[in-house]
C-alpha atoms as a PDB file:
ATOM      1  CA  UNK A   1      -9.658 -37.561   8.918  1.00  0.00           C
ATOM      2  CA  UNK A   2      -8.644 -35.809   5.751  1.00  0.00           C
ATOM      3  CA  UNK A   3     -11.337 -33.119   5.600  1.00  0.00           C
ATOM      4  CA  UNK A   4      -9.367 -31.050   8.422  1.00  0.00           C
ATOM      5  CA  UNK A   5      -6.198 -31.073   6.675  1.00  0.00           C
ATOM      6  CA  UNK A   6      -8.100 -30.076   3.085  1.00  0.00           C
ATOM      7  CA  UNK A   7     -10.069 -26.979   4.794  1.00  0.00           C
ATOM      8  CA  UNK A   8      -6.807 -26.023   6.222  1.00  0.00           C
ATOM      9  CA  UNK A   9      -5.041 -26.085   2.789  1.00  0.00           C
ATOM     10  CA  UNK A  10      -7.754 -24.439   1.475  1.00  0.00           C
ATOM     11  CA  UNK A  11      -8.112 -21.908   3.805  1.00  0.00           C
ATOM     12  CA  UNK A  12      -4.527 -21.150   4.232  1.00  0.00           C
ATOM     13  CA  UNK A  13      -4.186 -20.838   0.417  1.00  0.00           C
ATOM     14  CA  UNK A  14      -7.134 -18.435  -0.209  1.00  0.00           C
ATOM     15  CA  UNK A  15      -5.543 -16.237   3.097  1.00  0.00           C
ATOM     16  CA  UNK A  16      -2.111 -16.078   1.744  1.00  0.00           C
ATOM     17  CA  UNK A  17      -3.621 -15.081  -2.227  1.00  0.00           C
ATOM     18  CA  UNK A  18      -5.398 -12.514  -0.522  1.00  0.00           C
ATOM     19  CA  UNK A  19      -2.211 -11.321   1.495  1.00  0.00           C
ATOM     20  CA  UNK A  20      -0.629 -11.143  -1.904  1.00  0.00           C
ATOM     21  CA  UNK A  21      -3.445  -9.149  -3.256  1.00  0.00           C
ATOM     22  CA  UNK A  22      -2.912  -6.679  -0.513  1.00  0.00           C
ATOM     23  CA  UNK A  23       0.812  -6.923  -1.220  1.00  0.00           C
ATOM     24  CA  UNK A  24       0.414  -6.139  -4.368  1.00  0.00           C
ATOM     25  CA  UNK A  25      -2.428  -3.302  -3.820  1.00  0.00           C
ATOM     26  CA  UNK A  26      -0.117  -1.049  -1.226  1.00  0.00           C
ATOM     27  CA  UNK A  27       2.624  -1.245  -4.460  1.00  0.00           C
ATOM     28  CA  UNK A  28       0.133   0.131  -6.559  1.00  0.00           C
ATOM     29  CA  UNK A  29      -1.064   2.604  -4.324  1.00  0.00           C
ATOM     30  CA  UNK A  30       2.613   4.068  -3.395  1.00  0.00           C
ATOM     31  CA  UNK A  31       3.517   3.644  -7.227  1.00  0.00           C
ATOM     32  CA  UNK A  32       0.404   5.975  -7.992  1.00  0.00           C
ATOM     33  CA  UNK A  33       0.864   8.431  -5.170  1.00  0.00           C
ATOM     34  CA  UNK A  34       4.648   8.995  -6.176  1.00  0.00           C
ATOM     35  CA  UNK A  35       3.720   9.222  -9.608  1.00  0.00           C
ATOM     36  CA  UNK A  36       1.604  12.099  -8.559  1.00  0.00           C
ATOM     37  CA  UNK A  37       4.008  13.707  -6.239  1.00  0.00           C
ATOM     38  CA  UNK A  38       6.654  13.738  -9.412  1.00  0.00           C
ATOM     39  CA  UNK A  39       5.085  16.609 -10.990  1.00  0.00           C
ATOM     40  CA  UNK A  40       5.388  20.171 -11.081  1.00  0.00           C
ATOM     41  CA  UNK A  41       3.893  21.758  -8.550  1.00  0.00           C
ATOM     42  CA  UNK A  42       1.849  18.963  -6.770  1.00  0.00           C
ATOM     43  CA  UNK A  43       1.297  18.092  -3.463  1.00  0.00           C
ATOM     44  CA  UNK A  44       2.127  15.784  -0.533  1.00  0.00           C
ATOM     45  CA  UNK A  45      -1.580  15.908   0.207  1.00  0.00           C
ATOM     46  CA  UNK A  46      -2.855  15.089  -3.781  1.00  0.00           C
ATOM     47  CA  UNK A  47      -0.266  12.500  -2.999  1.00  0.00           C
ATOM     48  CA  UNK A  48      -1.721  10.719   0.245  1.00  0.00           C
ATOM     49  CA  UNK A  49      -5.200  11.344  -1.813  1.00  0.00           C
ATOM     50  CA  UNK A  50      -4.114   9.437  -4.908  1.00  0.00           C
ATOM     51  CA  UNK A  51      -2.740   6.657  -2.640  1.00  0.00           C
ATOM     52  CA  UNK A  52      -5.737   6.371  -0.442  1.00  0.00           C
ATOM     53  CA  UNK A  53      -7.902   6.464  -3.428  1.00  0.00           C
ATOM     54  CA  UNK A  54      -6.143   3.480  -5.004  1.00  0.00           C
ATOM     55  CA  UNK A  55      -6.187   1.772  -1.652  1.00  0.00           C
ATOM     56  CA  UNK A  56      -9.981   2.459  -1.468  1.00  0.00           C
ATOM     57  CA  UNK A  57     -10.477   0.995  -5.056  1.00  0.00           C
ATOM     58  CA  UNK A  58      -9.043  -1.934  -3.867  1.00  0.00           C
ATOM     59  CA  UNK A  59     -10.692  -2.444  -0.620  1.00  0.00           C
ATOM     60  CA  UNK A  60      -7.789  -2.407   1.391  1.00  0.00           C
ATOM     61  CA  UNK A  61      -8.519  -1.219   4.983  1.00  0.00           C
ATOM     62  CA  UNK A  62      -6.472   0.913   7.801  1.00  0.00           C
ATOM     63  CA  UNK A  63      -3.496   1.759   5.427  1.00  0.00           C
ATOM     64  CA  UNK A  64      -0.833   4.474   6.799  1.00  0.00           C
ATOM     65  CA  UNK A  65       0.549   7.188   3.819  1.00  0.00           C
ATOM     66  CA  UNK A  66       3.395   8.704   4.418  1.00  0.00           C
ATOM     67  CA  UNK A  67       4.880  11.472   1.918  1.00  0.00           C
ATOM     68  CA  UNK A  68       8.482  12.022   2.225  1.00  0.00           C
ATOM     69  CA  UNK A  69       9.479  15.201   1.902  1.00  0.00           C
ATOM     70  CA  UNK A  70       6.364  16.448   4.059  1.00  0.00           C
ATOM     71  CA  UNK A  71       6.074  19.584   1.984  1.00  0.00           C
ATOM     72  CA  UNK A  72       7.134  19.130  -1.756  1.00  0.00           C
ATOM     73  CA  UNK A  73       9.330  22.206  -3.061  1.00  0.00           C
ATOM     74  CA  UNK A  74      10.385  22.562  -6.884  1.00  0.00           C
ATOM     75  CA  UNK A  75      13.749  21.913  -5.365  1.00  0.00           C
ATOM     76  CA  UNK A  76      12.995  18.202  -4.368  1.00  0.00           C
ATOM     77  CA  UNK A  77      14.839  15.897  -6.268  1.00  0.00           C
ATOM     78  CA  UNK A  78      12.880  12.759  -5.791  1.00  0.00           C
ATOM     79  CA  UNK A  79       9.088  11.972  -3.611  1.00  0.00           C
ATOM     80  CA  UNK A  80       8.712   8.676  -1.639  1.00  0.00           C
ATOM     81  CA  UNK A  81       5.585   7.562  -0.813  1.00  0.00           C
ATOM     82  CA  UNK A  82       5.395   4.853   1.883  1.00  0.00           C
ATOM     83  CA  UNK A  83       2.407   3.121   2.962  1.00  0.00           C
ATOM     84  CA  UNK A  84       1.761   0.603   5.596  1.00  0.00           C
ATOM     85  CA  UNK A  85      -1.188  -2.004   6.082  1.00  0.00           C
ATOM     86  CA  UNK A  86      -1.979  -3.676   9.221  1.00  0.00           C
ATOM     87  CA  UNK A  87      -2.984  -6.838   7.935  1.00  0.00           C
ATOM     88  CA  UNK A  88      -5.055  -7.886  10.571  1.00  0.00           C
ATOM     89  CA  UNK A  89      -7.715  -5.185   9.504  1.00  0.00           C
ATOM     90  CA  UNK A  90      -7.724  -7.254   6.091  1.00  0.00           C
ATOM     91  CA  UNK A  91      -7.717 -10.487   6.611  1.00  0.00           C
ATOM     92  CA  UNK A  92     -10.238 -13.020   5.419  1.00  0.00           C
ATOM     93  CA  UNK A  93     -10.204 -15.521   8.060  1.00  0.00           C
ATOM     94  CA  UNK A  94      -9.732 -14.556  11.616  1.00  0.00           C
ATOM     95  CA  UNK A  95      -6.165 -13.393  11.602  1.00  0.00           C
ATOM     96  CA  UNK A  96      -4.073 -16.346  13.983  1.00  0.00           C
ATOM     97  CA  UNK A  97      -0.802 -16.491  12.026  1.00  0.00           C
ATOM     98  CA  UNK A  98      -1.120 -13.226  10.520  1.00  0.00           C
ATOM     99  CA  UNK A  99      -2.097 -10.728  13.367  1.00  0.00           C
ATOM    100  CA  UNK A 100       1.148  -8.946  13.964  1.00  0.00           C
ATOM    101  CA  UNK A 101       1.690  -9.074  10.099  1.00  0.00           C
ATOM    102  CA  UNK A 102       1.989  -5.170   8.770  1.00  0.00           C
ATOM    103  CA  UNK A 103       2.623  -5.045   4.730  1.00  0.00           C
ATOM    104  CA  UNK A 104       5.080  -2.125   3.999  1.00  0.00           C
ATOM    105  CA  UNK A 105       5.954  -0.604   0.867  1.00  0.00           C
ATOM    106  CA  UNK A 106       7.240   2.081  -0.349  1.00  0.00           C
ATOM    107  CA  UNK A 107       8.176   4.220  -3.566  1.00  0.00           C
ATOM    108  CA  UNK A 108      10.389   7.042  -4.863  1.00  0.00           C
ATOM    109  CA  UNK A 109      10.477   8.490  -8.201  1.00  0.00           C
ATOM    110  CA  UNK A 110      12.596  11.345  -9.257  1.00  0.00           C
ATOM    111  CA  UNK A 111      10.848  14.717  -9.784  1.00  0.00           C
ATOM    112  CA  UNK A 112      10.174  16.468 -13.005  1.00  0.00           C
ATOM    113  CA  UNK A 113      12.161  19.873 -13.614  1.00  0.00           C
ATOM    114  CA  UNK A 114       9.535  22.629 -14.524  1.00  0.00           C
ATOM    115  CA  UNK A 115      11.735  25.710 -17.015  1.00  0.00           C
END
């Protein structure tokens, strides 16, 4: 009688550790892929790369990078990089509580001025 409520603890625990990992993961990624964005004369395209590369590193599956402003200018004051994971694409177990679940984040840093 117990053994169904331990695998369900268990389970349940290793799912949500690995939803934090993801969590954690798209940060990273949108940390990484700002940081790029921030100097002179990169990118919003060496931006989504550095952000899908983290992603990649970290096995995270199906994320969305969005670079905000679309086409960086010297005038930008700031990038934003936002990224969005469908969870259900990473889940361990097959996703019943977590299927709608989409992990969101999102960065800005302010640019550097180039003289």
């Amino acid at each position: 009688m117990v053994a169904p409520i331990a695998f369900l603890l268990l389970f349940g625990s290793l799912e949500l550790g690995h939803a934090n990992m993801v969590f954690h993961s798209a940060e990273a990624a949108a940390y990484e892929g700002a940081r790029k964005g921030i100097v002179p004369g990169a990118t919003a395209a060496e931006c989504i790369a550095e952000a899908n590369e983290m992603l990649q590193l970290c096995r995270v599956r199906g994320g969305n990078v969005t670079v905000i402003p679309a086409t960086l200018t010297p005038n930008d004051a700031s990038v934003t990089v936002r990224i969005e994971v469908p969870y259900r694409s990473n889940s361990l177990i097959v996703p019943f509580f977590t299927r709608s679940l989409v992990i969101n984040r999102e960065c800005r840093l302010s640019r550097e001025r180039g003289n």
